[in-house]
C-alpha atoms as a PDB file:
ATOM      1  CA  UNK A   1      58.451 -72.134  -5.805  1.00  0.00           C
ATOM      2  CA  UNK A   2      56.070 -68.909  -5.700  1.00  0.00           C
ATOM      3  CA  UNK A   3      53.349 -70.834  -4.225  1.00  0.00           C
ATOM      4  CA  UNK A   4      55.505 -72.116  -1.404  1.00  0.00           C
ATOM      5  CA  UNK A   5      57.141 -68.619  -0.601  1.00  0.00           C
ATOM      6  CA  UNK A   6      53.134 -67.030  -0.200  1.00  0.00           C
ATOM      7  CA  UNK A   7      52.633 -70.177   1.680  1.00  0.00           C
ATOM      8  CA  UNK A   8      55.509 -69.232   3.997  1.00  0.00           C
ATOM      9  CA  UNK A   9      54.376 -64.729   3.709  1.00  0.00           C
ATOM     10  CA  UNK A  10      50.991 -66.775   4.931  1.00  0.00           C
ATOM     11  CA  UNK A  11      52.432 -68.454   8.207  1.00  0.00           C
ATOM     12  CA  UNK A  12      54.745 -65.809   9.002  1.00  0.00           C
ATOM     13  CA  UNK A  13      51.789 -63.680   9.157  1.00  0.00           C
ATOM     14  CA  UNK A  14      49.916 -66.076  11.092  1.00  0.00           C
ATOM     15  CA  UNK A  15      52.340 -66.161  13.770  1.00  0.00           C
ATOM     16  CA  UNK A  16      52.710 -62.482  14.252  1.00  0.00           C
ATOM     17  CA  UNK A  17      48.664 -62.873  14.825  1.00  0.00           C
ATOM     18  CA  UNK A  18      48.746 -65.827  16.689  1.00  0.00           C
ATOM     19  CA  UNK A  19      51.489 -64.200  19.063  1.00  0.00           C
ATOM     20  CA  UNK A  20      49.030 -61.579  20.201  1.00  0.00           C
ATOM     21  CA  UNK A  21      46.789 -64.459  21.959  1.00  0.00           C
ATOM     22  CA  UNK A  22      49.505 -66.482  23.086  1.00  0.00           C
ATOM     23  CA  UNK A  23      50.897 -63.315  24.583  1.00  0.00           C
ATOM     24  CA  UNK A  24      47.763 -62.582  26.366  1.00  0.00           C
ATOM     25  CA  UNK A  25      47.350 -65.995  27.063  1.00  0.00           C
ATOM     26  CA  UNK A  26      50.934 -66.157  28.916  1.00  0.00           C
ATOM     27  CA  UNK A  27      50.473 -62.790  30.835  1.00  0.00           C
ATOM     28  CA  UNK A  28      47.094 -64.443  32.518  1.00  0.00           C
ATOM     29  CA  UNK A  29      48.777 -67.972  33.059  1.00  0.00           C
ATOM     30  CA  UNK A  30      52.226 -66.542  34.215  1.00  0.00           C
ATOM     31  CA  UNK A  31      50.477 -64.020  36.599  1.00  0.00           C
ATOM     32  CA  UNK A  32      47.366 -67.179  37.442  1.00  0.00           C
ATOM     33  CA  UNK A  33      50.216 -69.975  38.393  1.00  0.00           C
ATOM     34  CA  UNK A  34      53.553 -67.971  39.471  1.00  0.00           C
ATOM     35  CA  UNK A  35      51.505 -64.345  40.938  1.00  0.00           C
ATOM     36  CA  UNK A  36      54.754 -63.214  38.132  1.00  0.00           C
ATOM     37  CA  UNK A  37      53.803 -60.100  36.192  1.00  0.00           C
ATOM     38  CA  UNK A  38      54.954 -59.827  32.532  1.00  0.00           C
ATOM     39  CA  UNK A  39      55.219 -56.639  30.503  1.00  0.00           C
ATOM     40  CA  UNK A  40      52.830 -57.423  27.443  1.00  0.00           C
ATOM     41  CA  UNK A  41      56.051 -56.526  25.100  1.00  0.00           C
ATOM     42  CA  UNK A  42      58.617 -58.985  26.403  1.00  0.00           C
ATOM     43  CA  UNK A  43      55.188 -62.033  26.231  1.00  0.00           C
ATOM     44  CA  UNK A  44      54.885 -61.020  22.797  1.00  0.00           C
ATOM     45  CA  UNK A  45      58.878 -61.298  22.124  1.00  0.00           C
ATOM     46  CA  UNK A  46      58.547 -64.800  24.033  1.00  0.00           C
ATOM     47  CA  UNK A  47      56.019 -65.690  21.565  1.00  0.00           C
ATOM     48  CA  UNK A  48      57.444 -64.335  18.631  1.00  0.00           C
ATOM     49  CA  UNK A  49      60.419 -66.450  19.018  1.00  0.00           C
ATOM     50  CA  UNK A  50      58.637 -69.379  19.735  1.00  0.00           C
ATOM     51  CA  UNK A  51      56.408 -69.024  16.207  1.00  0.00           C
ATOM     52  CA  UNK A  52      59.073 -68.332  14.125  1.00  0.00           C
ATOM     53  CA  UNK A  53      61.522 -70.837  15.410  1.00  0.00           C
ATOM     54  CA  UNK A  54      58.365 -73.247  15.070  1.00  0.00           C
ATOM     55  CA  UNK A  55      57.698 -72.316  11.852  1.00  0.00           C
ATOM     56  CA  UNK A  56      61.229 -72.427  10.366  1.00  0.00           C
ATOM     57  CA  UNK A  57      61.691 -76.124  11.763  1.00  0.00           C
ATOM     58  CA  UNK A  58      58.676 -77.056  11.002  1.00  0.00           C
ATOM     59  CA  UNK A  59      59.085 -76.285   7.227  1.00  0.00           C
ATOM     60  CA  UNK A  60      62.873 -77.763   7.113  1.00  0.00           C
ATOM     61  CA  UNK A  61      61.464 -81.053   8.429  1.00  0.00           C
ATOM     62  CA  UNK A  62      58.950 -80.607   5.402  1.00  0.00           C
ATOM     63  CA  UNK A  63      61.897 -79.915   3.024  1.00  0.00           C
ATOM     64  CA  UNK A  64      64.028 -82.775   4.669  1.00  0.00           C
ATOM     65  CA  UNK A  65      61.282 -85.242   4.266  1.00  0.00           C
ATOM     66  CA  UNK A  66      60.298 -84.041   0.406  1.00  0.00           C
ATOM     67  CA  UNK A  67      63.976 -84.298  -0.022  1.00  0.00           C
ATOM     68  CA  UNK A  68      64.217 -87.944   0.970  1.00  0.00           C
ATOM     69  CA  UNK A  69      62.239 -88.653  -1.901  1.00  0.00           C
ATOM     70  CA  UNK A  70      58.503 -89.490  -0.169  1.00  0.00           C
ATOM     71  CA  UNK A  71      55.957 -87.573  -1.584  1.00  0.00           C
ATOM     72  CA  UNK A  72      52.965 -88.512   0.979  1.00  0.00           C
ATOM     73  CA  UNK A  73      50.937 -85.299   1.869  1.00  0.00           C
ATOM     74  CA  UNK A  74      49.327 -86.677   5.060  1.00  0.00           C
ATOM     75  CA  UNK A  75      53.376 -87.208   6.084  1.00  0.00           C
ATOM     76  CA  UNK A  76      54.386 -83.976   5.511  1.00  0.00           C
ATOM     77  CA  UNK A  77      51.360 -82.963   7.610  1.00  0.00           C
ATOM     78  CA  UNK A  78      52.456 -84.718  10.414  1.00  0.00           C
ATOM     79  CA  UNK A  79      55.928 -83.666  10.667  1.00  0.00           C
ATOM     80  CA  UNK A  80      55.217 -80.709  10.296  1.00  0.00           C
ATOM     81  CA  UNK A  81      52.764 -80.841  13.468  1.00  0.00           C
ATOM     82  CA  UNK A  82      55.295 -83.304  15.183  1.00  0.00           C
ATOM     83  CA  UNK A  83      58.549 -80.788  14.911  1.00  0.00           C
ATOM     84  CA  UNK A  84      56.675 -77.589  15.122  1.00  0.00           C
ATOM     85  CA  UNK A  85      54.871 -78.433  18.264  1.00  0.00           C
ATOM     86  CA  UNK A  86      58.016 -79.730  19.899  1.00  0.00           C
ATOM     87  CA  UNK A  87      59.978 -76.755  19.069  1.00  0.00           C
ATOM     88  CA  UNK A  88      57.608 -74.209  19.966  1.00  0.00           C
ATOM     89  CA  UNK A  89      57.384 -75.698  23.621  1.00  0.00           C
ATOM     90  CA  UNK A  90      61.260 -75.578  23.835  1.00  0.00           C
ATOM     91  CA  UNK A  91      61.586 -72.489  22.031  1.00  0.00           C
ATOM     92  CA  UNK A  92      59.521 -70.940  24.319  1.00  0.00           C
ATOM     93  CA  UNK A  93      60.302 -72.935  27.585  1.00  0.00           C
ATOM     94  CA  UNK A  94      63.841 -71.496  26.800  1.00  0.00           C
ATOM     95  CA  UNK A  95      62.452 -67.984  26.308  1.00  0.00           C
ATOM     96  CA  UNK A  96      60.974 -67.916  29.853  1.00  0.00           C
ATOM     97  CA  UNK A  97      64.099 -68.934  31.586  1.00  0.00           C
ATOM     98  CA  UNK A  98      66.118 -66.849  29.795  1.00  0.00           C
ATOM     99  CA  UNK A  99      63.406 -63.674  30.797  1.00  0.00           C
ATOM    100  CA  UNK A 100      62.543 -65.015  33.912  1.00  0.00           C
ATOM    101  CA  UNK A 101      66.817 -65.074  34.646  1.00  0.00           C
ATOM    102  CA  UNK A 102      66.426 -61.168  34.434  1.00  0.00           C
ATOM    103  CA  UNK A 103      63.416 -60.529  36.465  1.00  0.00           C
ATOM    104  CA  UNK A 104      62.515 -63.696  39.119  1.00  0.00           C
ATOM    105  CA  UNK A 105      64.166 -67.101  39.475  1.00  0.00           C
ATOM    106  CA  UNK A 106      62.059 -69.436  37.561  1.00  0.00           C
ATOM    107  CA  UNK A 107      62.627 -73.254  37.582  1.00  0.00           C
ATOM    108  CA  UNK A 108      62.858 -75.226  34.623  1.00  0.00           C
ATOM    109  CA  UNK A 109      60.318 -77.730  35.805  1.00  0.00           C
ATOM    110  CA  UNK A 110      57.631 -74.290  36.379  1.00  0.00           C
ATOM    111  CA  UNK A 111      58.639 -73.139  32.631  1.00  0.00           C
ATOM    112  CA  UNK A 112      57.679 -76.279  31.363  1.00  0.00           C
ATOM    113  CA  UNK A 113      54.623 -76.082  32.643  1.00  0.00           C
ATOM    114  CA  UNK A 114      53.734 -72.994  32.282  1.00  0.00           C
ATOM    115  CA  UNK A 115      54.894 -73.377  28.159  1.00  0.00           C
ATOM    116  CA  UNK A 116      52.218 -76.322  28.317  1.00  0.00           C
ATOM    117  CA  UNK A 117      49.621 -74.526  29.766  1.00  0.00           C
ATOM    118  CA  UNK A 118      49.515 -71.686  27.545  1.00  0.00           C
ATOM    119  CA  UNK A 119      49.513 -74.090  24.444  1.00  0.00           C
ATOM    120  CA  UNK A 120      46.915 -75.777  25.634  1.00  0.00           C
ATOM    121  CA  UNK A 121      44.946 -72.728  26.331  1.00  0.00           C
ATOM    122  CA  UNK A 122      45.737 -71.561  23.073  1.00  0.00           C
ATOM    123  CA  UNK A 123      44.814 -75.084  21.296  1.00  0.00           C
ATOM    124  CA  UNK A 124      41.691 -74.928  23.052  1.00  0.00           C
ATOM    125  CA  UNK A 125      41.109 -71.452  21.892  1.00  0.00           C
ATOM    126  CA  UNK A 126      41.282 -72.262  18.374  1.00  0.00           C
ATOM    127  CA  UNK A 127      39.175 -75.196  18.828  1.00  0.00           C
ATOM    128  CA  UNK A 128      36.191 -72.881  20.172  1.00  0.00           C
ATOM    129  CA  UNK A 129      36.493 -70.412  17.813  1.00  0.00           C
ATOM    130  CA  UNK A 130      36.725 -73.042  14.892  1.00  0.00           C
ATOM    131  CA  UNK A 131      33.453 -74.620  16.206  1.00  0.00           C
ATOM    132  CA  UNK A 132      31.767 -71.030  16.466  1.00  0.00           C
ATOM    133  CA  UNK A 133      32.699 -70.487  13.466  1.00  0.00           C
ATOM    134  CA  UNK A 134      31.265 -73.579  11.596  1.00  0.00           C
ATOM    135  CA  UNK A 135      28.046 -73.388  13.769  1.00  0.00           C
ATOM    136  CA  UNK A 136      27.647 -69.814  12.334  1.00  0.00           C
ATOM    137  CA  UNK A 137      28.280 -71.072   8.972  1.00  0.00           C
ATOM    138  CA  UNK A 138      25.581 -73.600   9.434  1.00  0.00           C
ATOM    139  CA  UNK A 139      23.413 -70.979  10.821  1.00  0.00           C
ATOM    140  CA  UNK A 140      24.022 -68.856   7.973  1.00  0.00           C
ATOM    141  CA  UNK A 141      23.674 -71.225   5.230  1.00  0.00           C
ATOM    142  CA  UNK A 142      20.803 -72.340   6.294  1.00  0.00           C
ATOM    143  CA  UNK A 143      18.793 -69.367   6.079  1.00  0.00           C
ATOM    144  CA  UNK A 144      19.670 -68.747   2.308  1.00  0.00           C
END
């Protein structure tokens, strides 16, 4: 039970990290696609509650599905990535209307998209910097 409460201090401080970019990420897209400026702190609020929300279902599907008795790892893996994914684009599509209510009318259909768009900006993002990373691995282990 220790090991899965680091596991969890481990995510929860991956999303406050991984809420910078996806803030950043959502102040270029929002301002790219709908010319609508953001303030920086109510992005990273936006993103903060998508993380966490993602986060928290994505480890009570876990728990649900260890619960039901099946012990497959590659399952848990991919209900975890099933739920989380799906919550964090309605977490967040429902963040944006609710701060786009305040400041400019915003259509559902427009938060939608713009939720997809900056996940897939920030899934691409990761995907560079993970293949950086291994080439300069590579690089580095091979002149030892």
């Amino acid at each position: 039970m220790i090991e899965y409460g680091g596991i969890l201090l481990a995510q929860a401080a991956g999303v406050l990290v991984c809420s910078l970019l996806t803030a950043a990420i959502l102040l270029w897209r929002a301002r790219k696609r709908q010319n609508w400026i953001i303030p920086y702190k109510d992005a990273y609020v936006v993103s903060l509650k998508a993380g966490f929300s993602s986060l928290v279902i994505a480890n009570v599907a876990i728990i649900a599905v260890a619960y039901s008795g099946i012990e497959n790892e590659d399952l848990f893996k991919h209900v975890a990535l099933l739920f989380g994914v799906g919550a964090w684009w309605f977490v967040h599509t429902n963040a944006l209307l609710r701060f786009a209510s305040i400041t400019t009318t915003l259509t559902v259909k427009d938060a939608k998209a713009l939720s997809a768009n900056v996940f897939a900006y920030q899934v691409g993002g990761f995907f560079v910097a993970g293949f950086v990373l291994a080439i300069l691995m590579v690089a580095v282990s091979g002149t030892k």
